[in-house]
Protein backbone atom coordinates (compact mmCIF):
# COMPACT_ATOMS: atom_id res chain seq x y z
CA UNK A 1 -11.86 -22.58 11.19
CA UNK A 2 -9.77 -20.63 8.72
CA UNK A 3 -9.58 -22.15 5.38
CA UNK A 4 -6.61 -23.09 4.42
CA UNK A 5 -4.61 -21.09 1.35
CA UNK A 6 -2.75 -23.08 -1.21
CA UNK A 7 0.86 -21.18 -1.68
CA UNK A 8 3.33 -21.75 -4.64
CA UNK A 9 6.64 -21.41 -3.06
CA UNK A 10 9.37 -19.44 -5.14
CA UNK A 11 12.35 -17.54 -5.23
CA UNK A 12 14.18 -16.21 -8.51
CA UNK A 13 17.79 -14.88 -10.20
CA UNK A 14 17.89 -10.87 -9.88
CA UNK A 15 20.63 -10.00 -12.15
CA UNK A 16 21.06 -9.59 -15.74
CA UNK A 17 17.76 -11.33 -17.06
CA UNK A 18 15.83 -12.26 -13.50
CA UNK A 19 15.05 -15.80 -14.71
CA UNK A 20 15.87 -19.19 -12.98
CA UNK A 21 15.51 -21.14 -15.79
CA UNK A 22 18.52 -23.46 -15.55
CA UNK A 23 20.77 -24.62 -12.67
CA UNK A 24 24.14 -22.85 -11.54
CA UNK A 25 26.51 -24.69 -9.99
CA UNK A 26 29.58 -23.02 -8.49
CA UNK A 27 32.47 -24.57 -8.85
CA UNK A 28 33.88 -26.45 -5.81
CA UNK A 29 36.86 -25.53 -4.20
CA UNK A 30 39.20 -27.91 -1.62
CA UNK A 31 40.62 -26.37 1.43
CA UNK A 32 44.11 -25.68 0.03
CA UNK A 33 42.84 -23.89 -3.26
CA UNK A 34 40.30 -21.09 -0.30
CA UNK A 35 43.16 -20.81 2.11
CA UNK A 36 44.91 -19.34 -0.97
CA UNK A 37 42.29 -16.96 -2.25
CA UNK A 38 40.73 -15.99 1.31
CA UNK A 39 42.28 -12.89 2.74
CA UNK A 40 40.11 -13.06 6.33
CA UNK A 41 42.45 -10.71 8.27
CA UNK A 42 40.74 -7.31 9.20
CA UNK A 43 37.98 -8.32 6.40
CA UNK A 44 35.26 -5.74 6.15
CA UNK A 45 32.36 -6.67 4.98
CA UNK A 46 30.69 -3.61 5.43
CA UNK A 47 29.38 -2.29 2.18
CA UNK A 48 26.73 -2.21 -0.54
CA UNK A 49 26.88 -5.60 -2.29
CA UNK A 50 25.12 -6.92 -5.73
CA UNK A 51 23.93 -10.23 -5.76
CA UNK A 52 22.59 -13.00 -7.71
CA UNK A 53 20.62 -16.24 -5.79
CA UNK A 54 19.27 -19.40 -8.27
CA UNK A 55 16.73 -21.79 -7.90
CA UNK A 56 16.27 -25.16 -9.13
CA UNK A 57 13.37 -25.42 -11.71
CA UNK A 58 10.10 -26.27 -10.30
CA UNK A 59 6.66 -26.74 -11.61
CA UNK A 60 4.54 -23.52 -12.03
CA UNK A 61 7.98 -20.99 -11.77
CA UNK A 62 7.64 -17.84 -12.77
CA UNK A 63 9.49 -16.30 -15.47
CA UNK A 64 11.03 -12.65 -14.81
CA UNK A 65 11.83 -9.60 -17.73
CA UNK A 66 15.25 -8.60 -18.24
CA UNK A 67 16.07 -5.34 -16.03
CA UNK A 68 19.46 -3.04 -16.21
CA UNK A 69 19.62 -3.40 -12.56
CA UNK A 70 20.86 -5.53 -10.01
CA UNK A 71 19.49 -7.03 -6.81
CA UNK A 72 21.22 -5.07 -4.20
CA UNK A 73 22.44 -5.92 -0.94
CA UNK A 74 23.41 -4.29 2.31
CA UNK A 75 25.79 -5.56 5.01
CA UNK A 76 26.44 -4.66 8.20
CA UNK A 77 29.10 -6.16 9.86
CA UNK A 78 30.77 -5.51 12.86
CA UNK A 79 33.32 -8.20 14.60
CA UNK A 80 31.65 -11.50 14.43
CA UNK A 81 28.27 -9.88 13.93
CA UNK A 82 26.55 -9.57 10.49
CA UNK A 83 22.80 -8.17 9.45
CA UNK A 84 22.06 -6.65 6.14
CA UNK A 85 18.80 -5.66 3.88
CA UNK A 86 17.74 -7.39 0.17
CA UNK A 87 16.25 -5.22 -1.69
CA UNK A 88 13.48 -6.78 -4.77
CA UNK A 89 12.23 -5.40 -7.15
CA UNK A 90 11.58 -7.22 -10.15
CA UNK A 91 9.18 -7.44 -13.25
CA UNK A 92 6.88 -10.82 -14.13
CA UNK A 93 7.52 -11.44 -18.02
CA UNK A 94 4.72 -10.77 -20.68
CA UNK A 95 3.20 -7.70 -18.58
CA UNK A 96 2.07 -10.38 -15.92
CA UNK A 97 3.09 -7.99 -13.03
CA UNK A 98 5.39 -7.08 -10.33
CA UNK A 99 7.06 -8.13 -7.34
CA UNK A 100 8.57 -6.22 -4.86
CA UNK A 101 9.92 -6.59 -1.15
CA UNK A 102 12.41 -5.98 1.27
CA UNK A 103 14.24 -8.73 2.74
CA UNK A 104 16.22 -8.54 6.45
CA UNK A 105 18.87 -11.00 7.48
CA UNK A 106 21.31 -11.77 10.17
CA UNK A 107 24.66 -13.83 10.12
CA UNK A 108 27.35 -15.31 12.41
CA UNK A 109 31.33 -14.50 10.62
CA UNK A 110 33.86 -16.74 11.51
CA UNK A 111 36.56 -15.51 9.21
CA UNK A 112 36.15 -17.85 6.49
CA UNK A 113 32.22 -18.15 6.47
CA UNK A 114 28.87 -15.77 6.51
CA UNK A 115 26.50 -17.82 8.60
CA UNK A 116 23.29 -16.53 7.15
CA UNK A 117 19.63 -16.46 7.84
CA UNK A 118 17.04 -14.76 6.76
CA UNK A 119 14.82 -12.97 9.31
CA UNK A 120 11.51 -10.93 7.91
CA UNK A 121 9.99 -9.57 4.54
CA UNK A 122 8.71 -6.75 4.45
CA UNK A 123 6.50 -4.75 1.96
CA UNK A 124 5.62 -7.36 0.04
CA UNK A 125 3.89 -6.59 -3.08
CA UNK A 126 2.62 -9.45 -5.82
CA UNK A 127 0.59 -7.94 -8.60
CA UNK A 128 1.23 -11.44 -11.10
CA UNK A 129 -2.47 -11.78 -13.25
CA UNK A 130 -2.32 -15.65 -13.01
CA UNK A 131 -0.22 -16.80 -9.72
CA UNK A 132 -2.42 -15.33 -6.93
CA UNK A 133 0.12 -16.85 -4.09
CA UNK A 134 3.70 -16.83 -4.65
CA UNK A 135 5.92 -17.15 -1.56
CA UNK A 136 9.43 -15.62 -1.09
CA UNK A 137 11.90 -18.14 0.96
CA UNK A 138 13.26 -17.52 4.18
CA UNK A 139 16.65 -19.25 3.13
CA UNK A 140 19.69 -20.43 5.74
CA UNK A 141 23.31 -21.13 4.29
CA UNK A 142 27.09 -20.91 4.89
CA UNK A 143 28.32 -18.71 2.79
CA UNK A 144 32.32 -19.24 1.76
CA UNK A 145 34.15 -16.14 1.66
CA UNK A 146 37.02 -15.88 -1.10
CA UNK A 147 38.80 -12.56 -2.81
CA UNK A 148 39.68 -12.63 -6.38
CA UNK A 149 42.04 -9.64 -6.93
CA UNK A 150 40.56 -6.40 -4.82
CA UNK A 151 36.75 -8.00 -5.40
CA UNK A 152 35.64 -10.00 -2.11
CA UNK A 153 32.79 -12.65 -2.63
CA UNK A 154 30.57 -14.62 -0.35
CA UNK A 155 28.60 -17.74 -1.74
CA UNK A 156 27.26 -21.00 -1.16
CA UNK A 157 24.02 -22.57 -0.81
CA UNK A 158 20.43 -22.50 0.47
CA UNK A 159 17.85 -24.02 2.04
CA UNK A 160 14.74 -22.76 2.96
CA UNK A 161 10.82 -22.79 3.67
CA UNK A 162 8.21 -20.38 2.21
CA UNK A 163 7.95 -17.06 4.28
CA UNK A 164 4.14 -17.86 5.11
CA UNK A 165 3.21 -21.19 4.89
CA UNK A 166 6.36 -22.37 5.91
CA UNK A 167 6.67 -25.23 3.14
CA UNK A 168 10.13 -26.27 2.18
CA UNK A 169 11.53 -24.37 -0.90
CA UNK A 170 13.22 -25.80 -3.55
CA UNK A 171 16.98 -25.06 -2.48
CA UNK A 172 19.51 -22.96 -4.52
CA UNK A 173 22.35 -20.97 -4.74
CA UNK A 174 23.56 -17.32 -3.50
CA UNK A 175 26.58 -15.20 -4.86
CA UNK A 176 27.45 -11.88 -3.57
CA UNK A 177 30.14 -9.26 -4.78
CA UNK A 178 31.22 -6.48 -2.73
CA UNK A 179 30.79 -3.00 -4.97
CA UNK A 180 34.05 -1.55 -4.80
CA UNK A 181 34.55 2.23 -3.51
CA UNK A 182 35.27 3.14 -7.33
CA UNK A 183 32.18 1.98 -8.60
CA UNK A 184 29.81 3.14 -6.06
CA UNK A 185 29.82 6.39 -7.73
CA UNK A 186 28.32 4.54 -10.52
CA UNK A 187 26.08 2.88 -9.00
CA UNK A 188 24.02 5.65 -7.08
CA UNK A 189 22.40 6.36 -10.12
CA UNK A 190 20.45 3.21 -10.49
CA UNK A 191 20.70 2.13 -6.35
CA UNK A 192 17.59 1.51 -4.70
CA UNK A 193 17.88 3.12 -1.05
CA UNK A 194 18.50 0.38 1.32
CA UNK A 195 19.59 2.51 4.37
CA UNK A 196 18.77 1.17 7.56
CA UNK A 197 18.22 4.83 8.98
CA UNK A 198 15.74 5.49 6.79
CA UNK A 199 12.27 3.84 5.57
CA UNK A 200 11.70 4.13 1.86
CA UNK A 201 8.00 4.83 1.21
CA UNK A 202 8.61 5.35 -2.56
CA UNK A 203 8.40 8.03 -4.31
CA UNK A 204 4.87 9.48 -3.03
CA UNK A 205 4.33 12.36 -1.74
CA UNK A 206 2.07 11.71 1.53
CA UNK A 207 1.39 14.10 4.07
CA UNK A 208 0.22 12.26 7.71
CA UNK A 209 -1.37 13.99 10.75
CA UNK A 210 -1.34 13.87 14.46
CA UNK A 211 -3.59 11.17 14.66
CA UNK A 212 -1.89 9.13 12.31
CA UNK A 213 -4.36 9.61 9.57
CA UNK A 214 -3.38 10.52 6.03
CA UNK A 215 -4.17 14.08 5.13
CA UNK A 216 -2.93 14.32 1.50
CA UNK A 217 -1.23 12.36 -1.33
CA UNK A 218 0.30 14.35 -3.95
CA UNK A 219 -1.45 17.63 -3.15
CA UNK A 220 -4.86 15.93 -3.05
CA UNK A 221 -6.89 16.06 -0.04
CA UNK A 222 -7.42 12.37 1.29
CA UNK A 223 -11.17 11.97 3.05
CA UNK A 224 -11.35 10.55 6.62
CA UNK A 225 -11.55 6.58 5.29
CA UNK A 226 -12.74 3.51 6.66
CA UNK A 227 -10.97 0.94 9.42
CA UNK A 228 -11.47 -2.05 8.50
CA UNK A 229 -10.57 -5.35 10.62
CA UNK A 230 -8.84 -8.50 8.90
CA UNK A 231 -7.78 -11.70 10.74
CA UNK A 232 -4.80 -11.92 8.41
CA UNK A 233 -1.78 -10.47 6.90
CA UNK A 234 -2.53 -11.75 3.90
CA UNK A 235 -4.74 -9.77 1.53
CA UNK A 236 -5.97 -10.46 -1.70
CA UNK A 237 -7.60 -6.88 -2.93
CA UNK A 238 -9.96 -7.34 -5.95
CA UNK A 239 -11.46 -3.60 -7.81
CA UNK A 240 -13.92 -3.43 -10.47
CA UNK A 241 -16.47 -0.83 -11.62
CA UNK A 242 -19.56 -1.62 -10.40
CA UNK A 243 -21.68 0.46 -12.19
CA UNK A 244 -20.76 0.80 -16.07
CA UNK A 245 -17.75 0.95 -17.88
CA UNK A 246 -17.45 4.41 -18.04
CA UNK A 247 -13.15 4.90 -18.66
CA UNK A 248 -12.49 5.56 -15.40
CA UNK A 249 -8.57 5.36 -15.27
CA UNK A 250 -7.43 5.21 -11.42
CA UNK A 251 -4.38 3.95 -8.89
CA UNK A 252 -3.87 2.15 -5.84
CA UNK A 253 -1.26 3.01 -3.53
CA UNK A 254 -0.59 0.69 -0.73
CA UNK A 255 1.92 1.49 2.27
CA UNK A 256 3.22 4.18 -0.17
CA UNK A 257 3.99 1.85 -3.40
CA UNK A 258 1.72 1.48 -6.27
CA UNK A 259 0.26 -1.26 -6.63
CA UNK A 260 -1.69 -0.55 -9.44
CA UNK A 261 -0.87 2.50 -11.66
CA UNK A 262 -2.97 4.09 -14.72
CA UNK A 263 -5.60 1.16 -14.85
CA UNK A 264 -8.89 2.02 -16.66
CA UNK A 265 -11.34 -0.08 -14.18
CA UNK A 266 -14.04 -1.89 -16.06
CA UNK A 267 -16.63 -5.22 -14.97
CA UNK A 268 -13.76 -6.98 -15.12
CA UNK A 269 -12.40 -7.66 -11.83
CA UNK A 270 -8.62 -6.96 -11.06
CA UNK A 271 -6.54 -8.60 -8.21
CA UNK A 272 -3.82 -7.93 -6.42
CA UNK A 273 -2.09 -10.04 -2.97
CA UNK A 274 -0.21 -7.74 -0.35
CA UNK A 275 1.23 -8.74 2.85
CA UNK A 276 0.68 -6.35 6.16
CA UNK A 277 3.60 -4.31 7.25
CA UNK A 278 2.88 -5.70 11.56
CA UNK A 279 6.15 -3.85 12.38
CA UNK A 280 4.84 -0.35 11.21
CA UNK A 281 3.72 1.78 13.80
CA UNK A 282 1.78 3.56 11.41
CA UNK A 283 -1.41 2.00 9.74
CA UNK A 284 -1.73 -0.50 6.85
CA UNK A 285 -3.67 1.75 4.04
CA UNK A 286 -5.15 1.60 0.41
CA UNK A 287 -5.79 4.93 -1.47
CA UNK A 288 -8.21 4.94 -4.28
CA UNK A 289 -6.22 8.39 -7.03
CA UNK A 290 -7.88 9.20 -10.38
CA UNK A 291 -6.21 10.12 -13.37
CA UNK A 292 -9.60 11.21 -14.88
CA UNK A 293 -13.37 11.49 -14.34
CA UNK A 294 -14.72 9.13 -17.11
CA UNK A 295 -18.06 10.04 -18.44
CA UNK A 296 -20.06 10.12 -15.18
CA UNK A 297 -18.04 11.75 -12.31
CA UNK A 298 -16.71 10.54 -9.78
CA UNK A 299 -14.73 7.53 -9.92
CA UNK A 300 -16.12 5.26 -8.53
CA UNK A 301 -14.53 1.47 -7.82
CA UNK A 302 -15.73 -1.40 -5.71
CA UNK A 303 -13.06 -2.73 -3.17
CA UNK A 304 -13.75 -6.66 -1.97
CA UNK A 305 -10.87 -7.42 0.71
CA UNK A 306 -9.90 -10.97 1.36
CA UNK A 307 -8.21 -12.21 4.46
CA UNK A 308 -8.32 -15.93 3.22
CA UNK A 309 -11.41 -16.37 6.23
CA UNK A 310 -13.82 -13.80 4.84
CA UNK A 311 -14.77 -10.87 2.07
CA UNK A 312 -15.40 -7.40 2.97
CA UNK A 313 -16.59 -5.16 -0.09
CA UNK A 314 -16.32 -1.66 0.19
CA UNK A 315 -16.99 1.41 -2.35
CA UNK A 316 -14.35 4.10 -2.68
CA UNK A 317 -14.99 7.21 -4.53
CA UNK A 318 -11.97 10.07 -6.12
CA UNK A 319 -11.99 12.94 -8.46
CA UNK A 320 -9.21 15.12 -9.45
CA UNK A 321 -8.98 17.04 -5.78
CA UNK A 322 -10.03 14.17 -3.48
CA UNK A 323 -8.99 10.12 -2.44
CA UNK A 324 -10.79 7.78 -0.41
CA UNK A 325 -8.42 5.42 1.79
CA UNK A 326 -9.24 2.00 3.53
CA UNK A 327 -7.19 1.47 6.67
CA UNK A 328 -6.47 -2.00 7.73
CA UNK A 329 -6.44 -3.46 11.43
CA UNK A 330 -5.26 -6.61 12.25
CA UNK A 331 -7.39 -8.53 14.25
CA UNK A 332 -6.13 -12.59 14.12
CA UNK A 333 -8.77 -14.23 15.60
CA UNK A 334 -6.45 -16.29 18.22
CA UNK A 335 -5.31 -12.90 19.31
């Protein structure tokens, strides 16, 4: 039997400060004071969007650093049919960590309301030191639709249950402001990109073959690698040197994102949780890159992989021309 994982549920503000420390409440409006505001006649909301979604406090919440950005949105909307694309990524206070994602959604417009729902995450990185199993929210709510001046906004409340355990959140509120075409030229410069015509791998270079193996990352030759089977899509990936402590300085790149960046790898074991892309045609992947040979080349890190049922430990070896890679193959055992 698997064992059973013990998730903390979250979600978080993405906007000036990225903390959900205290409650917003919008204020309510009656029927006459929308019908006066709304402008729902040829309303596009096609568009880049920035948006802010609160939480109520709960026990264990994390607490996110200040960023310049904003947590951007993308709609797609075309007569009473609406699907967009969240995109996270966000920064745990006191050098804790991380998080990153990408969040799809669909929604039913009526003219005065977004019917949303949230559909799949994907790329889901948590590198927090302490909270090992954080949970996004897969959130429903009815979104009012309003127009203050040339500025359209959709908000309202949510509900919703964690995106893997399926545990009821704590609920909150979403706000979302349509960029107008004047600002978008601003905004490019700090816009993550959310198109839907084209999958952001970061900014890696990493050169694939015919056989969908990886032949290079960043010039360096990548060796053939291991294929390893896990019976879920949760991972929790722990390195550590397991010889001595040498000042070997390495990276891990996973699905193209670093999950780790510049870490000098000691005894000391380091974890990170990542979530399999099952959509991906091409393979789930970890790729061991040194920044240096420490005293006794190569680098050399042990790998244990955790699917929450059993631990796999590998060793993975780089220098400054060559990367070892672990490819991942899900294999649920009621498959």
């Amino acid at each position: 039997m698997p064992k059973i994982i013990s998730f903390i549920l979250f979600f978080f503000i993405l906007g000036s400060t990225l903390s959900a420390q205290t409650e917003i409440n919008f204020p309510k409006k009656d029927k006459g004071e929308l019908n006066q505001i709304r402008s729902n006649k040829n309303v596009d909301l096609n568009g880049l969007w920035e948006g802010k979604v609160s939480q109520l406090n709960w026990q264990g919440q994390p607490e996110f650093k200040g960023v310049s950005g904003k947590l951007h949105v993308e709609i797609q909307h075309r007569g009473t049919h609406v699907n967009g694309l969240f995109v996270c990524r966000a920064k745990f206070a006191n050098n804790m960590g991380y998080l990153s994602y990408e969040k799809h959604f669909t929604g039913r417009w009526d003219g005065e309301q977004l019917h949303y729902q949230d559909t799949r995450i994907e790329n889901y990185i948590n590198t927090h030191k302490e909270l090992r199993h954080l949970e996004s929210c897969i959130k429903t709510a009815d979104l009012d639709f309003y127009k203050i001046g040339n500025t359209l906004h959709l908000e309202g409340e949510w509900t919703g249950n964690g995106h893997i355990s399926e545990i009821a959140c704590t609920p909150g509120t979403i706000h979302l402001t349509k960029i107008l075409e004047e600002e978008l030229i601003l905004e490019e410069a700090t816009t993550y990109n959310v198109s839907f015509n084209k999958t952001d791998k970061g900014p890696v270079a990493i050169q694939w073959d015919k056989n969908n193996q990886i032949k290079k990352i960043k010039n360096r030759k990548v060796e053939k690698g291991k294929i390893i089977q896990v019976d879920s899509n949760y991972l929790s990936i722990t390195v550590y040197d397991h010889q001595k402590d040498d000042g070997d300085i390495i990276s891990l790149n996973y699905n193209g994102n670093w999950i780790l960046q510049k870490y000098e790898i000691q005894h000391e074991a380091h974890q990170v949780d990542v979530f399999l892309d099952t959509n991906e045609k091409a393979p789930n992947y970890l790729i061991l890159y040194a920044h240096n040979l420490g005293e006794t080349p190569p680098n050399t890190v042990a790998v244990v992989v955790d699917d929450g049922i059993r631990r796999q430990r590998f060793i993975l070896n780089a220098d400054m021309h060559t990367s070892d890679v672990i490819y991942f193959e899900y294999t649920p055992q009621n498959k």
